[in-house]
PDB file of N, CA and C in Angstrom:
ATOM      1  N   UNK A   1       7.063  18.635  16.964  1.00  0.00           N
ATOM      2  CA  UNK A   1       6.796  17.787  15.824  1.00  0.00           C
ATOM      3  C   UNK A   1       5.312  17.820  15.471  1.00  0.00           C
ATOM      4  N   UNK A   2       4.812  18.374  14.341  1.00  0.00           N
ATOM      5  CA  UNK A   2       3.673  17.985  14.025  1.00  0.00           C
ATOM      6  C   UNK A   2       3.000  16.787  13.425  1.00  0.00           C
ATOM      7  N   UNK A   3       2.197  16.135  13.406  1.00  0.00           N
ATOM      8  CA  UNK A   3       1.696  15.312  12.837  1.00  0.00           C
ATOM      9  C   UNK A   3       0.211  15.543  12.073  1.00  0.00           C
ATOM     10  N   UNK A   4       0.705  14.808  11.019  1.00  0.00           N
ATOM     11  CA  UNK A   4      -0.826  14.704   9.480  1.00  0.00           C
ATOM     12  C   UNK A   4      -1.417  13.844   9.450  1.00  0.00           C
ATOM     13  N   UNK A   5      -2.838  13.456   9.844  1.00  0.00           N
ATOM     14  CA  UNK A   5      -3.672  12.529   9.420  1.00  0.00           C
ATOM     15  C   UNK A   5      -4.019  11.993   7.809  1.00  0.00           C
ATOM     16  N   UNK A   6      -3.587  11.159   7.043  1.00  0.00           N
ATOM     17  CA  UNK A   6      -3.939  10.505   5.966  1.00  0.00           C
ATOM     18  C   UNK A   6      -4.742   9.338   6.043  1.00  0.00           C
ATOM     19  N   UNK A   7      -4.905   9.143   5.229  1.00  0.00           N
ATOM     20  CA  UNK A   7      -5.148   7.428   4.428  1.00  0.00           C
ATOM     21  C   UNK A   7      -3.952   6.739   4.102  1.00  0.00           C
ATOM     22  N   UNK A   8      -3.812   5.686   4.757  1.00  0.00           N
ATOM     23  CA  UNK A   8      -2.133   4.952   4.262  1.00  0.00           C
ATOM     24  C   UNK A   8      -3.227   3.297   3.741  1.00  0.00           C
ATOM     25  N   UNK A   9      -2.485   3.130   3.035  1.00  0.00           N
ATOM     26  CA  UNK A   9      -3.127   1.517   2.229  1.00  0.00           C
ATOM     27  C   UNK A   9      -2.720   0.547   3.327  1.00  0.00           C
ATOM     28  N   UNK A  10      -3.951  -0.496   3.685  1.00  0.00           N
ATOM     29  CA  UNK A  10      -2.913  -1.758   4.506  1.00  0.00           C
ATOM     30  C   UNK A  10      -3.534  -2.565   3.238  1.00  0.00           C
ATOM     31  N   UNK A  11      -2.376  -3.636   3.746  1.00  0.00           N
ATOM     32  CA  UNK A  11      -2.676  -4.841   2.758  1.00  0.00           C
ATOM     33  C   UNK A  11      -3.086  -6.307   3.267  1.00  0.00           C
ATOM     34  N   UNK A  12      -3.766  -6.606   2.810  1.00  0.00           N
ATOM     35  CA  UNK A  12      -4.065  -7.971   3.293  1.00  0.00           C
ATOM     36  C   UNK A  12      -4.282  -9.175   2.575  1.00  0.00           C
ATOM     37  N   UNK A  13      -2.549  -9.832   3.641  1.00  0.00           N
ATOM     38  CA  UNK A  13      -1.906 -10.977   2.720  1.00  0.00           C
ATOM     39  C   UNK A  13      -2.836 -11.953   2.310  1.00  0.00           C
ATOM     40  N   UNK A  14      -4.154 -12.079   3.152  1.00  0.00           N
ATOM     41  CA  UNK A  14      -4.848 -13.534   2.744  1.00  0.00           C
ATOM     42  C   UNK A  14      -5.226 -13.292   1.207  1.00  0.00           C
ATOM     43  N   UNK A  15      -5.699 -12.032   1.254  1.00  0.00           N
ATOM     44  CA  UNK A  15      -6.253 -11.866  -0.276  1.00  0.00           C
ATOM     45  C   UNK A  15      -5.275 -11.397  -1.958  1.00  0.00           C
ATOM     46  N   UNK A  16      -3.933 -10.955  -0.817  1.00  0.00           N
ATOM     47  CA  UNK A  16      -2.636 -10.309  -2.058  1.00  0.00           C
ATOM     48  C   UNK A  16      -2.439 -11.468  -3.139  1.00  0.00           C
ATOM     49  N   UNK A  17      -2.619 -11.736  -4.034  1.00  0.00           N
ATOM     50  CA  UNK A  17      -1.749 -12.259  -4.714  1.00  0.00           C
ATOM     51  C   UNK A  17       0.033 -12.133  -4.993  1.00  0.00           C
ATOM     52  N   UNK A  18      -0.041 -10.922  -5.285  1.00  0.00           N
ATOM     53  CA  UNK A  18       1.214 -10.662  -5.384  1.00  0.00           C
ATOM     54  C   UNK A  18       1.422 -10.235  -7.142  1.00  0.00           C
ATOM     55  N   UNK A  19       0.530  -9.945  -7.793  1.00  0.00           N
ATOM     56  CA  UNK A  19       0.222  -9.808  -9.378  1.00  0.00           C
ATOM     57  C   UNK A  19       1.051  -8.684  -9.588  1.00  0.00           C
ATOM     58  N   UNK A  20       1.079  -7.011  -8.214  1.00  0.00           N
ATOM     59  CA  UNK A  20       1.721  -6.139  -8.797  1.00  0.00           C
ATOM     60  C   UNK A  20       1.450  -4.739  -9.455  1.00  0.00           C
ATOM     61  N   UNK A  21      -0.337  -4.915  -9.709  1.00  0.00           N
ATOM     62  CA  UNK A  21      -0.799  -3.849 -10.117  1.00  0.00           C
ATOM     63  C   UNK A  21      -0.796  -2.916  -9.273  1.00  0.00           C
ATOM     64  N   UNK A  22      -0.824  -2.965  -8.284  1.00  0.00           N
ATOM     65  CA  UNK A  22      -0.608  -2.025  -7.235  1.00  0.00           C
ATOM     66  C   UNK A  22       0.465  -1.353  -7.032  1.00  0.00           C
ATOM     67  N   UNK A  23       1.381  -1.603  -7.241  1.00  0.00           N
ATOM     68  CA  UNK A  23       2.557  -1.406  -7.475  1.00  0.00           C
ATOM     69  C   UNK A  23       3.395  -0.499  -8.564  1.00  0.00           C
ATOM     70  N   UNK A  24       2.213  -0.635  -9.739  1.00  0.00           N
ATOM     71  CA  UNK A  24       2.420  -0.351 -10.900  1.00  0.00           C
ATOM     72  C   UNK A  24       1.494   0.917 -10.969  1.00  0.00           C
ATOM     73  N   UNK A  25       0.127   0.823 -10.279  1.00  0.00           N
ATOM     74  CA  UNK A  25      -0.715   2.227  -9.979  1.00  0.00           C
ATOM     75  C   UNK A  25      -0.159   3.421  -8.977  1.00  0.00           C
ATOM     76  N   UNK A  26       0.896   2.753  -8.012  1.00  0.00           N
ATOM     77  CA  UNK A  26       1.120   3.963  -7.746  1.00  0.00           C
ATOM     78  C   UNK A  26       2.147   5.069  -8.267  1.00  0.00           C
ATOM     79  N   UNK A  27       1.588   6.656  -7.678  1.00  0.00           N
ATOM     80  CA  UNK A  27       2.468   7.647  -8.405  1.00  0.00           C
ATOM     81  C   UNK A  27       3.566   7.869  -7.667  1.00  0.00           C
ATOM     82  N   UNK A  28       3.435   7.413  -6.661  1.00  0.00           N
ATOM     83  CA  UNK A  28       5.057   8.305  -5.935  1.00  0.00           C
ATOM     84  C   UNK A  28       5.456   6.891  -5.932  1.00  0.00           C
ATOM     85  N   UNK A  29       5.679   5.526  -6.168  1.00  0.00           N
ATOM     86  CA  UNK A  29       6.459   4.154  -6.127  1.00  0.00           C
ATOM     87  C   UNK A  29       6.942   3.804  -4.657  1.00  0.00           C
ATOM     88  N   UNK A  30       5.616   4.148  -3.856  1.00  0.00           N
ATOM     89  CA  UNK A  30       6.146   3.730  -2.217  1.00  0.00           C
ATOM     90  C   UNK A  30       5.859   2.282  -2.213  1.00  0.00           C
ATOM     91  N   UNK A  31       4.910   1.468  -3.042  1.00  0.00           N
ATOM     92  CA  UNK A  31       4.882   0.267  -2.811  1.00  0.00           C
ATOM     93  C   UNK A  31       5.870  -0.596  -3.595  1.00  0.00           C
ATOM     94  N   UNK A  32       5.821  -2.209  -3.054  1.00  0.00           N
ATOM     95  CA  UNK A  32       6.434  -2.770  -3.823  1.00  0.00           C
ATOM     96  C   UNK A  32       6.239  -4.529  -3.442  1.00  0.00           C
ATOM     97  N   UNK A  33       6.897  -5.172  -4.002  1.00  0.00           N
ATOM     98  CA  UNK A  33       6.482  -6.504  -4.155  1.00  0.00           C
ATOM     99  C   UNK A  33       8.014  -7.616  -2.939  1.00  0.00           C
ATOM    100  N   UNK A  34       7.333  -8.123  -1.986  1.00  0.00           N
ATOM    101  CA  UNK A  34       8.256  -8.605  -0.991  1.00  0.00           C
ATOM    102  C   UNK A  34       7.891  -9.652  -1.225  1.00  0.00           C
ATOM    103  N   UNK A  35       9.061 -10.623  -0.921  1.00  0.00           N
ATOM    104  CA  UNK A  35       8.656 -12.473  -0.992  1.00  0.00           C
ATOM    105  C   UNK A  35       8.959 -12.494   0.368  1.00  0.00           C
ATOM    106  N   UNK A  36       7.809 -14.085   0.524  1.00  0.00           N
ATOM    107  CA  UNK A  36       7.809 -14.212   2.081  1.00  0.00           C
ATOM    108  C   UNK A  36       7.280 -15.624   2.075  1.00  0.00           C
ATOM    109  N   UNK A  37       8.165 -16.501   3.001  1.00  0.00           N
ATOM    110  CA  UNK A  37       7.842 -17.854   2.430  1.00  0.00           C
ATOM    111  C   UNK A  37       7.389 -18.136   0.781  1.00  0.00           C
ATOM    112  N   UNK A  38       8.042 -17.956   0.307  1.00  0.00           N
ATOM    113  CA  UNK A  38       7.851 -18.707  -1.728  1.00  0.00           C
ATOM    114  C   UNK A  38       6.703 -17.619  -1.691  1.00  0.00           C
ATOM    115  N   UNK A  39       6.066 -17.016  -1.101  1.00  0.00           N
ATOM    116  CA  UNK A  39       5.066 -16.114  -1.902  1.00  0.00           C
ATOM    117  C   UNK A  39       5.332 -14.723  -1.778  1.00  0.00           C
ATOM    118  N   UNK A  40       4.608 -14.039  -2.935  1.00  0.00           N
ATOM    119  CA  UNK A  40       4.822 -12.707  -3.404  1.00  0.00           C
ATOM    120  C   UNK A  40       3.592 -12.155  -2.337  1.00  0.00           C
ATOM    121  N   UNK A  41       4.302 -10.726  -1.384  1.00  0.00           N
ATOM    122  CA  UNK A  41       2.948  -9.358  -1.580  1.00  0.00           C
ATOM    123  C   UNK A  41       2.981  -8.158  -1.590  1.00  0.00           C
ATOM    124  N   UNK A  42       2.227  -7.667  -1.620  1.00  0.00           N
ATOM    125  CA  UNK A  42       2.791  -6.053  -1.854  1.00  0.00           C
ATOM    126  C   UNK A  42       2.956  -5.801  -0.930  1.00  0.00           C
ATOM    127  N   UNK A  43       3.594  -4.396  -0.812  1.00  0.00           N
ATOM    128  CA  UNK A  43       4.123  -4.203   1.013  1.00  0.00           C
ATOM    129  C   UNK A  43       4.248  -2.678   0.761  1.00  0.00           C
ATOM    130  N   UNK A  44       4.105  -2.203   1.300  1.00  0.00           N
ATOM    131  CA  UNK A  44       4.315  -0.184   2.028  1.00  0.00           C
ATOM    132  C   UNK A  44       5.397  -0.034   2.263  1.00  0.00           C
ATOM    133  N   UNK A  45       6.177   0.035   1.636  1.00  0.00           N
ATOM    134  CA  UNK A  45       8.162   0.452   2.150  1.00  0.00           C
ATOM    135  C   UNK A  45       8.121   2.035   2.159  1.00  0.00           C
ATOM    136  N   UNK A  46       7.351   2.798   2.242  1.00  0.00           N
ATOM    137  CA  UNK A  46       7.581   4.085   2.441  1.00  0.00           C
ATOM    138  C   UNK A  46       6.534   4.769   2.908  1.00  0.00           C
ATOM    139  N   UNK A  47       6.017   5.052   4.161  1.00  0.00           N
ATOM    140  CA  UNK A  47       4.536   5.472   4.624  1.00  0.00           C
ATOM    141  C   UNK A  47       4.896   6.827   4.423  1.00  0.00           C
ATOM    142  N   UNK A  48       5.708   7.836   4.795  1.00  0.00           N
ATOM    143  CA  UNK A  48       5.814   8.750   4.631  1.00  0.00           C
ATOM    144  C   UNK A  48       5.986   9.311   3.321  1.00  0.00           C
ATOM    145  N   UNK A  49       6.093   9.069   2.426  1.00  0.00           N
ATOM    146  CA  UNK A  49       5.970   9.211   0.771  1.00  0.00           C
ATOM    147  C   UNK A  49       4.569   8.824  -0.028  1.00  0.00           C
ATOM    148  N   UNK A  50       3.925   8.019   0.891  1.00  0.00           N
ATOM    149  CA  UNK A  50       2.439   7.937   0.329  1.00  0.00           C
ATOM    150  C   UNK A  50       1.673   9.264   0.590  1.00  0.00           C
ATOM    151  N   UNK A  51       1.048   9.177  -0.867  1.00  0.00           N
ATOM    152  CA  UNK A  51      -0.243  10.647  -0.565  1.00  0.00           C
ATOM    153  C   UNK A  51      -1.404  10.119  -0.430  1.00  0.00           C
ATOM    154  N   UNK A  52      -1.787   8.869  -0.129  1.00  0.00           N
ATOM    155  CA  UNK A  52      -2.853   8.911   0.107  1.00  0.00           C
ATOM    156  C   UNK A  52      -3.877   8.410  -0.834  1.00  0.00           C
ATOM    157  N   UNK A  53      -3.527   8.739  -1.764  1.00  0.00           N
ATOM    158  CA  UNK A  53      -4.498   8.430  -3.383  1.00  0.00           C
ATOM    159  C   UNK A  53      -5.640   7.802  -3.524  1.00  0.00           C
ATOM    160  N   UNK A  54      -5.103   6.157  -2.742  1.00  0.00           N
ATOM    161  CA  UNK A  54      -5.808   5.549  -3.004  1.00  0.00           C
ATOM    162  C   UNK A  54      -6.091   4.378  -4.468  1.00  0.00           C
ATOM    163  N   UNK A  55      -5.024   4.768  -5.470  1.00  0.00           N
ATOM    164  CA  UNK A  55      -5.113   4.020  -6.561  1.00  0.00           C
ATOM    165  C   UNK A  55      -4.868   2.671  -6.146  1.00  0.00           C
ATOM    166  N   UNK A  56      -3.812   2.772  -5.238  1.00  0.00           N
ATOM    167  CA  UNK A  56      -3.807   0.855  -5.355  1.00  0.00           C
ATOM    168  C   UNK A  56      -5.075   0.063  -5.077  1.00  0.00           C
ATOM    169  N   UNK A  57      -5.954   0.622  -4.463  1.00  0.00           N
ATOM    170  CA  UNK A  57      -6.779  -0.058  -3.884  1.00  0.00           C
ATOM    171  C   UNK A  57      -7.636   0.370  -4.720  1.00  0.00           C
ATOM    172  N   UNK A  58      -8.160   1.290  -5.434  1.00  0.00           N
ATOM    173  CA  UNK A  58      -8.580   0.831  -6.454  1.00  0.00           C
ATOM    174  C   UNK A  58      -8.307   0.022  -7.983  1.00  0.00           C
ATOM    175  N   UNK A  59      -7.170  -0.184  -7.740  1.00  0.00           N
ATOM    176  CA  UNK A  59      -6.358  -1.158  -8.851  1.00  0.00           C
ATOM    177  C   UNK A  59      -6.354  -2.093  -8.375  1.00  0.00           C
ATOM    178  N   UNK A  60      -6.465  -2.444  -7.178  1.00  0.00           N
ATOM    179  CA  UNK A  60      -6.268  -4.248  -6.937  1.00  0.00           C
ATOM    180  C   UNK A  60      -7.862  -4.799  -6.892  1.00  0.00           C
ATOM    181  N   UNK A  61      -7.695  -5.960  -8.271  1.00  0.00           N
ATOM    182  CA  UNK A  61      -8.648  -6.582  -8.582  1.00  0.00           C
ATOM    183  C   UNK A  61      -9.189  -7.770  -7.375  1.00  0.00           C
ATOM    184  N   UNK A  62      -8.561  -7.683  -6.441  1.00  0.00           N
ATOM    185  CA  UNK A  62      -8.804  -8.968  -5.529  1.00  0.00           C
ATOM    186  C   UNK A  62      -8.952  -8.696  -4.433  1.00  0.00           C
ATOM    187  N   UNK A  63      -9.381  -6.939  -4.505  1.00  0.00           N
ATOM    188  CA  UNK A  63      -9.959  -5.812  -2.818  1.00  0.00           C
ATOM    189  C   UNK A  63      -8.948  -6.398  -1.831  1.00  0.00           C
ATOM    190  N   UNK A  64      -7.664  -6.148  -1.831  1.00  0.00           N
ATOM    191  CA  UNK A  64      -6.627  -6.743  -0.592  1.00  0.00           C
ATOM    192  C   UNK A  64      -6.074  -5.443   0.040  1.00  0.00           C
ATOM    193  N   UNK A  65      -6.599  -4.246  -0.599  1.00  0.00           N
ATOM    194  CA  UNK A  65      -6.380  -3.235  -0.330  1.00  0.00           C
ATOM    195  C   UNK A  65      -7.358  -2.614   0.512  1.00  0.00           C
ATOM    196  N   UNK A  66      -6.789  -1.686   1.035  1.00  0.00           N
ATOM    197  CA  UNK A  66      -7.700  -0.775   1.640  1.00  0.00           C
ATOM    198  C   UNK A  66      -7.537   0.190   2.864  1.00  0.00           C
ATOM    199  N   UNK A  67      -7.867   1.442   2.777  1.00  0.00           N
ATOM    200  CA  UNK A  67      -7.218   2.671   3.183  1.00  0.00           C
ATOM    201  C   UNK A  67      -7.684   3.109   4.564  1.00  0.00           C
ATOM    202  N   UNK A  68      -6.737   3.088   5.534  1.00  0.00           N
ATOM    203  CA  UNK A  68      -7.166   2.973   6.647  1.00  0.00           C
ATOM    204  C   UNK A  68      -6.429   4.526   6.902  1.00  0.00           C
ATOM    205  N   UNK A  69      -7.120   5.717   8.179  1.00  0.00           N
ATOM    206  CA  UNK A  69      -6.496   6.744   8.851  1.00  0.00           C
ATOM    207  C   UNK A  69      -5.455   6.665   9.585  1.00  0.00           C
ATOM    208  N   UNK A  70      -4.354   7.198   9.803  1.00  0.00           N
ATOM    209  CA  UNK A  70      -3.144   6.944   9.903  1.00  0.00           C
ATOM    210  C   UNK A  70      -2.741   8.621  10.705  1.00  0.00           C
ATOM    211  N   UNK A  71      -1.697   8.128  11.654  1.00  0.00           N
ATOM    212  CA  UNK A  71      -1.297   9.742  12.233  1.00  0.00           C
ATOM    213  C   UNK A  71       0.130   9.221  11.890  1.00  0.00           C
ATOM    214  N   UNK A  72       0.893  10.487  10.632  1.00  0.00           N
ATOM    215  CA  UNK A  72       2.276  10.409  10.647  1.00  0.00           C
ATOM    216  C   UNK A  72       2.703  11.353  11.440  1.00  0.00           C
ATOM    217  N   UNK A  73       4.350  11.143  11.910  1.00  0.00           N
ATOM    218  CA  UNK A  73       4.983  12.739  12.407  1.00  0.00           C
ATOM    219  C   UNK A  73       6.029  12.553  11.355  1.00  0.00           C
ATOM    220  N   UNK A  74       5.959  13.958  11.422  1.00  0.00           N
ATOM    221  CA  UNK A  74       6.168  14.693  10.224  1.00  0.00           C
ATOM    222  C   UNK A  74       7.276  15.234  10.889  1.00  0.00           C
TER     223      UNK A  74
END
């Protein structure tokens, strides 16, 4: 099994709103919007389908984003 080092987005609930742009910036639609206790956040439902990009985190106006190195197997 090989494995690829990327950038995968984490999110961080203190700062998520839950607004969505992130969601809406990305190109392959790995993210998406989970409720959790009455509140909305974005969430990574597909690590292996992310490229990496980086748009959400530059689309989220409230920096809750942000792209940390990651080892997938592939």
């Amino acid at each position: 099994m090989a494995s690829e080092r990327k950038a995968l987005p984490v999110i961080d609930k203190t700062r998520c709103t839950g607004c969505g742009w992130c969601v809406a910036a990305c190109p392959p639609h790995v993210l998406s919007l989970e409720v959790e206790k009455w509140k909305k956040f974005s969430h990574l439902h597909d690590e292996a389908g992310c490229t990496g990009c980086a748009r959400c985190a530059v689309k989220c106006p409230f920096e809750a984003i942000t792209m940390a190195r990651a080892t997938l197997q592939v």
